[in-house]
Protein backbone atom coordinates (compact mmCIF):
# COMPACT_ATOMS: atom_id res chain seq x y z
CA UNK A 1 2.39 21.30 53.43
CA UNK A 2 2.51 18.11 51.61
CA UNK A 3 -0.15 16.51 49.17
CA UNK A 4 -1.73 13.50 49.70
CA UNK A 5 -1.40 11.44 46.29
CA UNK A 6 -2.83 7.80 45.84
CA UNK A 7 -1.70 5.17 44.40
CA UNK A 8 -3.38 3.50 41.08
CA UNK A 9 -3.96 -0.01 41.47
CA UNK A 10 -5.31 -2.34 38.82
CA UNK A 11 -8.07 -4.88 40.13
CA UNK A 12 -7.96 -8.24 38.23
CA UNK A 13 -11.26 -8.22 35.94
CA UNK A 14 -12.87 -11.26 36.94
CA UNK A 15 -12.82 -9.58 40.94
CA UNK A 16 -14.88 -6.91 38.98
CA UNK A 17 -17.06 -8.63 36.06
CA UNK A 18 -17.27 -12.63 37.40
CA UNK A 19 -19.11 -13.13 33.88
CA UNK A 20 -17.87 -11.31 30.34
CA UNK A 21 -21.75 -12.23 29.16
CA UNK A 22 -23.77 -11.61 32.30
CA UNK A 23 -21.79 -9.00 34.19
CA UNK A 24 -19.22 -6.84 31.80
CA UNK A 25 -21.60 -6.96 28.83
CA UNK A 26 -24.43 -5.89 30.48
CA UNK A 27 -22.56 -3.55 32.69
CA UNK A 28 -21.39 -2.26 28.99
CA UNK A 29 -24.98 -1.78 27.61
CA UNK A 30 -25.57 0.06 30.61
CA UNK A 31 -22.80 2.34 30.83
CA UNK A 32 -22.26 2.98 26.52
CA UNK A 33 -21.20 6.63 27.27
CA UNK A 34 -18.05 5.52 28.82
CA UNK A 35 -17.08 3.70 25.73
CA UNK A 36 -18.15 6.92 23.77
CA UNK A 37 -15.43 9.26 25.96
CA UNK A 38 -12.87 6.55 24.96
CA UNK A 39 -13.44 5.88 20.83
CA UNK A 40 -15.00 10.06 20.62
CA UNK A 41 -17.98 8.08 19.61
CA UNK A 42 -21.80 8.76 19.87
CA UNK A 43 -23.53 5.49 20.20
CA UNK A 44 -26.96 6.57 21.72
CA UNK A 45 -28.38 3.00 21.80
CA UNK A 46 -27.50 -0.78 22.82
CA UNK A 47 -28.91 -4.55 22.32
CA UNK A 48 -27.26 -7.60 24.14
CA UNK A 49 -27.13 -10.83 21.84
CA UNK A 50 -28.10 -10.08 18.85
CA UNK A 51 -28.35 -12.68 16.04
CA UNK A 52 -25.91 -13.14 13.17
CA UNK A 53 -26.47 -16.11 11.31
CA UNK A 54 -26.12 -18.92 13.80
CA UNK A 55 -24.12 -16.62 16.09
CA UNK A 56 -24.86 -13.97 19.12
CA UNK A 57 -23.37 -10.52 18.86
CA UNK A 58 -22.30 -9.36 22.22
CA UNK A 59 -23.58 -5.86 21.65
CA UNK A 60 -24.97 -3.66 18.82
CA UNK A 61 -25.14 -0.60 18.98
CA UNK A 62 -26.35 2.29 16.88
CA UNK A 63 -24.88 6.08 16.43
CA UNK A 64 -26.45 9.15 16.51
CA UNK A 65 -25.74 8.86 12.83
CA UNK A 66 -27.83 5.83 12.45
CA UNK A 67 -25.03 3.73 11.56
CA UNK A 68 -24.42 0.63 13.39
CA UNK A 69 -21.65 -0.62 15.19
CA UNK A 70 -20.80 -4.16 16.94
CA UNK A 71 -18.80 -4.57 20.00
CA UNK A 72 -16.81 -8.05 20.50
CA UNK A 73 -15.91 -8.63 24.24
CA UNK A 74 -13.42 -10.34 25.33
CA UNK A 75 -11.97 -10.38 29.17
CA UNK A 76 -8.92 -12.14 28.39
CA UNK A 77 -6.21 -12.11 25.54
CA UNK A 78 -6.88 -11.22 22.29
CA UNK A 79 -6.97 -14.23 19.40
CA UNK A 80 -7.46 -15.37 16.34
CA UNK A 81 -10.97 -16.84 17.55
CA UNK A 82 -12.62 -13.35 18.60
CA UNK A 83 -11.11 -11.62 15.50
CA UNK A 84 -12.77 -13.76 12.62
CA UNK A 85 -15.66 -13.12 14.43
CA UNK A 86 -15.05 -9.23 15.13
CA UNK A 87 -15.11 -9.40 10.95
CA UNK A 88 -17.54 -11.84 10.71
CA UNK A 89 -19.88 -10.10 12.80
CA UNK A 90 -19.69 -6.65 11.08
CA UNK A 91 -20.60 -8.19 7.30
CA UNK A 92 -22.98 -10.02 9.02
CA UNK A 93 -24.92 -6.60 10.31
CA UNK A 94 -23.42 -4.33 7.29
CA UNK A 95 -22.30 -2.34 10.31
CA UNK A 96 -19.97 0.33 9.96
CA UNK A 97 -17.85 -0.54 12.69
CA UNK A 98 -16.43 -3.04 15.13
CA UNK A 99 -15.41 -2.34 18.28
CA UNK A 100 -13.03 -5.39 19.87
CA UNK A 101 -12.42 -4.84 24.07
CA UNK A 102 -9.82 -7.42 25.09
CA UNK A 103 -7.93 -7.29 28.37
CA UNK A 104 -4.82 -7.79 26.77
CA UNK A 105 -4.12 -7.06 23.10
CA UNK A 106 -1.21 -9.32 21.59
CA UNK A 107 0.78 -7.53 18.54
CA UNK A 108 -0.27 -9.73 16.01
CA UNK A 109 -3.82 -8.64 16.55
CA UNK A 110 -2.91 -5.33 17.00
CA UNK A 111 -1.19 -4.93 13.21
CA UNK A 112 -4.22 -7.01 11.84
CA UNK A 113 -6.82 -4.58 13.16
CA UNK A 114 -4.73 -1.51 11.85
CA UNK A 115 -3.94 -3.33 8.41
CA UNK A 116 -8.45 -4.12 8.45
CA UNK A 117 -8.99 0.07 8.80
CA UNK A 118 -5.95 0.69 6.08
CA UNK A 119 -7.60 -2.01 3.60
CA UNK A 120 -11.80 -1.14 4.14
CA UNK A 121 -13.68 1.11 4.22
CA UNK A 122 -15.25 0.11 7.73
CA UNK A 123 -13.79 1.13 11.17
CA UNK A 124 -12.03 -1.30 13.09
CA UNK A 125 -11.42 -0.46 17.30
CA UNK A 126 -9.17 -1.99 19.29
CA UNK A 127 -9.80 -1.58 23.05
CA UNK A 128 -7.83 -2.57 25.85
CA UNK A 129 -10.58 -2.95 29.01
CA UNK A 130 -8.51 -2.80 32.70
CA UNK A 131 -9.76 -2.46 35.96
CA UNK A 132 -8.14 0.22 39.00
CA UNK A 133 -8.81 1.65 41.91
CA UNK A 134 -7.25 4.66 44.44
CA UNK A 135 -6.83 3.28 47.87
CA UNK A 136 -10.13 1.45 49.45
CA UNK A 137 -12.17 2.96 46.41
CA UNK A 138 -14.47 0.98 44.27
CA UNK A 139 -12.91 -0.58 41.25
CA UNK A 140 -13.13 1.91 37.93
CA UNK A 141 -13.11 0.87 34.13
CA UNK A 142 -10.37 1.87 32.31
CA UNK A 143 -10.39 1.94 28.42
CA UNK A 144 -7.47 2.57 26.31
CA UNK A 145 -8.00 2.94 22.36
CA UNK A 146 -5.07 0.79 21.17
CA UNK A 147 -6.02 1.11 17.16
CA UNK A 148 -8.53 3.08 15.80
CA UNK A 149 -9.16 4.55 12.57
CA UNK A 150 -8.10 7.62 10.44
CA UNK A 151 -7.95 9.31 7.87
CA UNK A 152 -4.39 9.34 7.41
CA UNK A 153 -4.85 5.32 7.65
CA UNK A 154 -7.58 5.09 4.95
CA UNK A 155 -5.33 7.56 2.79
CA UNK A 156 -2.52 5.18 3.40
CA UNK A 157 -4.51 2.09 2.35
CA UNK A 158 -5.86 3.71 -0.42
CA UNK A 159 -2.63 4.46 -2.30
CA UNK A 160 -1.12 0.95 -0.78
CA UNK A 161 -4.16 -0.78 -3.03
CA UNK A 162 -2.88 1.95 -6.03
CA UNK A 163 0.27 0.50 -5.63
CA UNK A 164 -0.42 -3.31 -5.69
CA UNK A 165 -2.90 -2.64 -8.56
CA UNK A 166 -0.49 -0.72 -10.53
CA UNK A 167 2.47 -3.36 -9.92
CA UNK A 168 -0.14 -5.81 -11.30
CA UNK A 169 -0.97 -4.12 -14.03
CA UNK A 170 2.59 -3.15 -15.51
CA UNK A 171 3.49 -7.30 -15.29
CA UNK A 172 0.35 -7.64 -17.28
CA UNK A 173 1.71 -5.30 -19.92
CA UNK A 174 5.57 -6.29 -19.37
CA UNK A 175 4.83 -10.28 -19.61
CA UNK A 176 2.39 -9.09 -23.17
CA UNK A 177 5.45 -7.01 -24.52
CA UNK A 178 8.18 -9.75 -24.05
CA UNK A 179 6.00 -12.12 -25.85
CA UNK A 180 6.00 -9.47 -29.27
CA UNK A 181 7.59 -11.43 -32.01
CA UNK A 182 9.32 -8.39 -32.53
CA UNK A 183 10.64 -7.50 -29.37
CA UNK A 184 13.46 -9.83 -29.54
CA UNK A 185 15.94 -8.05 -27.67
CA UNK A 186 14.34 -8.40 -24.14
CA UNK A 187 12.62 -11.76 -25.11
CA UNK A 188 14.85 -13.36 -22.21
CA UNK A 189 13.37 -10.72 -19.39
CA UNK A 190 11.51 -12.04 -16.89
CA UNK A 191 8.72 -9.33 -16.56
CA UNK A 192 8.58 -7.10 -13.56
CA UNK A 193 6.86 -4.50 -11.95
CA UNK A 194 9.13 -1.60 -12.25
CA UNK A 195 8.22 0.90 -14.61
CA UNK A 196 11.13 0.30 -16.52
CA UNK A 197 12.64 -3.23 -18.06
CA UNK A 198 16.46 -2.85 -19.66
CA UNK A 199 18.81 -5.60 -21.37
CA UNK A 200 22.30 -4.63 -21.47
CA UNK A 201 24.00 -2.76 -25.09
CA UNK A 202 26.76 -5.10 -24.52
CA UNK A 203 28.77 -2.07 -23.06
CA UNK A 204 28.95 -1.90 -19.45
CA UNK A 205 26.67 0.80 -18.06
CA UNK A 206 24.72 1.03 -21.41
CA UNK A 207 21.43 -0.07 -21.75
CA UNK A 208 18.68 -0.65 -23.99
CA UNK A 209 15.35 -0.07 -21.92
CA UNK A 210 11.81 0.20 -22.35
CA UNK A 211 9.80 2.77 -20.42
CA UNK A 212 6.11 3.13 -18.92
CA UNK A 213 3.47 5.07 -17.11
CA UNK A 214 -0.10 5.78 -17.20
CA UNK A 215 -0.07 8.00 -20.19
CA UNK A 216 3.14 7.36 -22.19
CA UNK A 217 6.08 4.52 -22.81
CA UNK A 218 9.14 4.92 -24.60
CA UNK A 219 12.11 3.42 -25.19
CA UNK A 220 15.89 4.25 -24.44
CA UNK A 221 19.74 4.56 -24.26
CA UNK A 222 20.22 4.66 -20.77
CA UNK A 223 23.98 5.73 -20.09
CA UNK A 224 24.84 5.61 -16.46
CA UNK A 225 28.51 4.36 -15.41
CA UNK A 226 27.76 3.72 -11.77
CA UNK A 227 28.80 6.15 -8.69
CA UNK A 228 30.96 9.64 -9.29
CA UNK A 229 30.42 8.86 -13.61
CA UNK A 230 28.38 11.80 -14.51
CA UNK A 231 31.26 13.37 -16.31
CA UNK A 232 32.33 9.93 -18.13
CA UNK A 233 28.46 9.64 -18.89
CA UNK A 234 28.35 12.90 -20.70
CA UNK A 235 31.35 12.14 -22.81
CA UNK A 236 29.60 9.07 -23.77
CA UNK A 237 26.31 11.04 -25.08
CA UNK A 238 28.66 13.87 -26.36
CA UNK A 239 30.27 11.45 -28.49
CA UNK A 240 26.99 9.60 -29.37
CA UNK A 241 25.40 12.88 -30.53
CA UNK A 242 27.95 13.60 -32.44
CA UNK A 243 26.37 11.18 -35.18
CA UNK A 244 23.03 12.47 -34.38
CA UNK A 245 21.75 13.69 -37.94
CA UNK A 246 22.88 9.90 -39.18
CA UNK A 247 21.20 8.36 -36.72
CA UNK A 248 17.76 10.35 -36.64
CA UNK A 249 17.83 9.32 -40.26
CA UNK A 250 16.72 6.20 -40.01
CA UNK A 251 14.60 6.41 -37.11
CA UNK A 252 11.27 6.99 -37.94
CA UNK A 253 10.07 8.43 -34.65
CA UNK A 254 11.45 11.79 -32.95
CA UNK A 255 14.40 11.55 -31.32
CA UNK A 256 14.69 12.94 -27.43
CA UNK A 257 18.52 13.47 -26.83
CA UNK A 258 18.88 14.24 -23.12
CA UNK A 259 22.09 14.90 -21.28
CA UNK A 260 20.64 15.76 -18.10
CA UNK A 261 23.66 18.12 -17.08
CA UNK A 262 22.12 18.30 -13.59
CA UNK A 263 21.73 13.85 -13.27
CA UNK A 264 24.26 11.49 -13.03
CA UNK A 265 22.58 9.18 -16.07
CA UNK A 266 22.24 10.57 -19.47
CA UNK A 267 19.70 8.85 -21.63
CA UNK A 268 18.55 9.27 -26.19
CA UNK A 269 14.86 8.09 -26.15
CA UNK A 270 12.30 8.12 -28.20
CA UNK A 271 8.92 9.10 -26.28
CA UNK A 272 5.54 7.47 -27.58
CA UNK A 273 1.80 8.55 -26.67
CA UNK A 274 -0.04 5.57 -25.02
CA UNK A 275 0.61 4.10 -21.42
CA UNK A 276 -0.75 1.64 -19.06
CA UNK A 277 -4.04 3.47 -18.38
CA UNK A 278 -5.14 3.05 -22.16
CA UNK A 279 -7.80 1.27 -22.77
CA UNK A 280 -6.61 -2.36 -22.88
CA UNK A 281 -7.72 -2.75 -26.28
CA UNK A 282 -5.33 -0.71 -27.22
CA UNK A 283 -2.46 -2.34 -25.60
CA UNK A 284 -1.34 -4.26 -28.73
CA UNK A 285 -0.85 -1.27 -30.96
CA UNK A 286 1.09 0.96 -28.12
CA UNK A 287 3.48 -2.26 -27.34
CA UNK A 288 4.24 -3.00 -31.30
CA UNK A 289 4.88 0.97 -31.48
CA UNK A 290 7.34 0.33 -28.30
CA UNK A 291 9.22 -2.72 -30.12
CA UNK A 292 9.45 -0.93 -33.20
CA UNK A 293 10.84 2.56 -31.42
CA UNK A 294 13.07 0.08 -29.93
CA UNK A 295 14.38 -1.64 -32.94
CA UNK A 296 15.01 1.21 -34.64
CA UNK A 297 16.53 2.54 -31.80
CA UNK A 298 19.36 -0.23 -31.24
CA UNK A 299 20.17 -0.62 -35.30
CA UNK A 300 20.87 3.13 -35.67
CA UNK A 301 23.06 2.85 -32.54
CA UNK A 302 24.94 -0.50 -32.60
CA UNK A 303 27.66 1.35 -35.36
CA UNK A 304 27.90 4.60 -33.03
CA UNK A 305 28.50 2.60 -29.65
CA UNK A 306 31.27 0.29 -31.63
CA UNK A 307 33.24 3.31 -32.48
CA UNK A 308 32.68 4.71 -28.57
CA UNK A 309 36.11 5.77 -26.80
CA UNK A 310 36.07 5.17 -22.91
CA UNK A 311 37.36 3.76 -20.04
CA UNK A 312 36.70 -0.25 -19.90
């Protein structure tokens, strides 16, 4: 014995809601609890046309919270229009959420609402609103959450923003050391926003580089051949460190000689307190400290990597 199984059909929207203002927002205040099932929302109350500025909000509504939220309709494709005012609306009301139903979400608006819930601290809903029916039966709303937000998504804006501020910030302090007087061996570098900048010994895989995070900086030997050259590397160091007691005499700073047996690179650095979370008044000092590791650092060395035995 067979089933009988219907068919879904989608019902254009305008066969369903003639009007977005008269018919589908009202039929919206008046049925708020199917919006809830879709967003897992508890909006318990809802005003038509509510004033922002010299605007009308479609709907807002509040939570069971208290917080408010307003909803953007839209019964057609999503654009750049109905989004400024999807934002412009919710600083308007201080709201703690918009809600934007559009029959058919393009991509662009799609990445924009995800990138709004990554970069505030607001919620941001996309909705796409759709119309069916089984057989002769009376149409049926259909909402699909296209973006919504999360706490992985706030996470992941949060250490996006950690990022772009701490790029910033180590140009600030790169673009400040280059400028030193003394630092005239990377006085040619175009600051960056690595954590490290580097000018070349003169010897191919050798450089000179300066180091920072948010606590420390330092400055190096950075010995690295390229691919399959950790054991050409460590000859390098081994033969370096074989004039280590000369040169640790006249550097005034301790002296970190790392081979890294289990890295390709090897580096000799000299580690100094102080990085780019210091208070920026003290900046100055940590960066003349840097230039003057790094000084030292090259003169004791420049004799030692003449006298170096490798392959060119």
């Amino acid at each position: 014995m067979s089933t009988h199984i219907g068919k879904l059909q989608r019902v254009h929207l305008r066969e369903v809601w003639k009007h977005e203002a008269y018919d589908f927002t009202q039929w919206l205040q008046e049925n708020i609890d199917i919006l809830n099932e879709s967003l897992d929302l508890e909006l318990v109350s809802a005003e038509r046309e509510q004033a922002a500025g010299s605007f009308s909000i479609d709907i807002v509504a509040e939570s069971s919270d208290g917080d408010t939220y307003v909803i953007e309709n839209q019964l057609e494709k999503s654009n750049h229009d109905h989004l400024g005012k999807v934002i412009t609306y919710l600083t308007s009301m201080k709201a703690r959420g918009a809600i934007w139903i559009v029959s058919e979400p393009r991509q662009e608006h799609v990445n924009a609402m995800a990138w709004l819930n990554e970069s505030s601290s607001a919620d941001f809903y996309l909705v796409k609103v759709e119309a069916v029916r089984i057989g002769d039966s009376p149409a049926a709303p259909l909402l699909t959450l296209i973006v919504g937000p999360s706490a992985e998504a706030k996470e992941a804006g949060r250490v996006k923003q950690e990022m772009a501020e701490r790029y910033g910030i180590r140009k600030q302090w790169w673009t400040q050391l280059v400028q030193l007087p003394e630092a005239t061996l990377h006085a040619h570098i175009t600051p960056g926003t690595a954590s490290w900048i580097g000018v070349s010994s003169g010897i191919r895989g050798l450089g000179y580089n300066y180091c920072l995070t948010k606590t420390a900086s330092g400055a190096e030997l950075y010995i690295d051949r390229g691919k399959d050259s950790e054991e050409e590397n460590q000859t390098i160091f081994d033969q370096i460190e074989q004039s280590k007691t000369k040169i640790e005499q006249t550097i005034s700073f301790p002296v970190s000689w790392q081979r890294l047996d289990s890295k390709r690179a090897c580096r000799i650095r000299i580690d100094l307190p102080g990085g780019y979370s210091s208070e920026e008044t003290q900046w100055p000092l940590i960066q003349q400290k840097m230039a003057e590791a790094m000084n030292q650092l090259e003169a004791a060395l420049k004799p030692v990597l003449k006298g170096l035995k490798f392959r060119k």
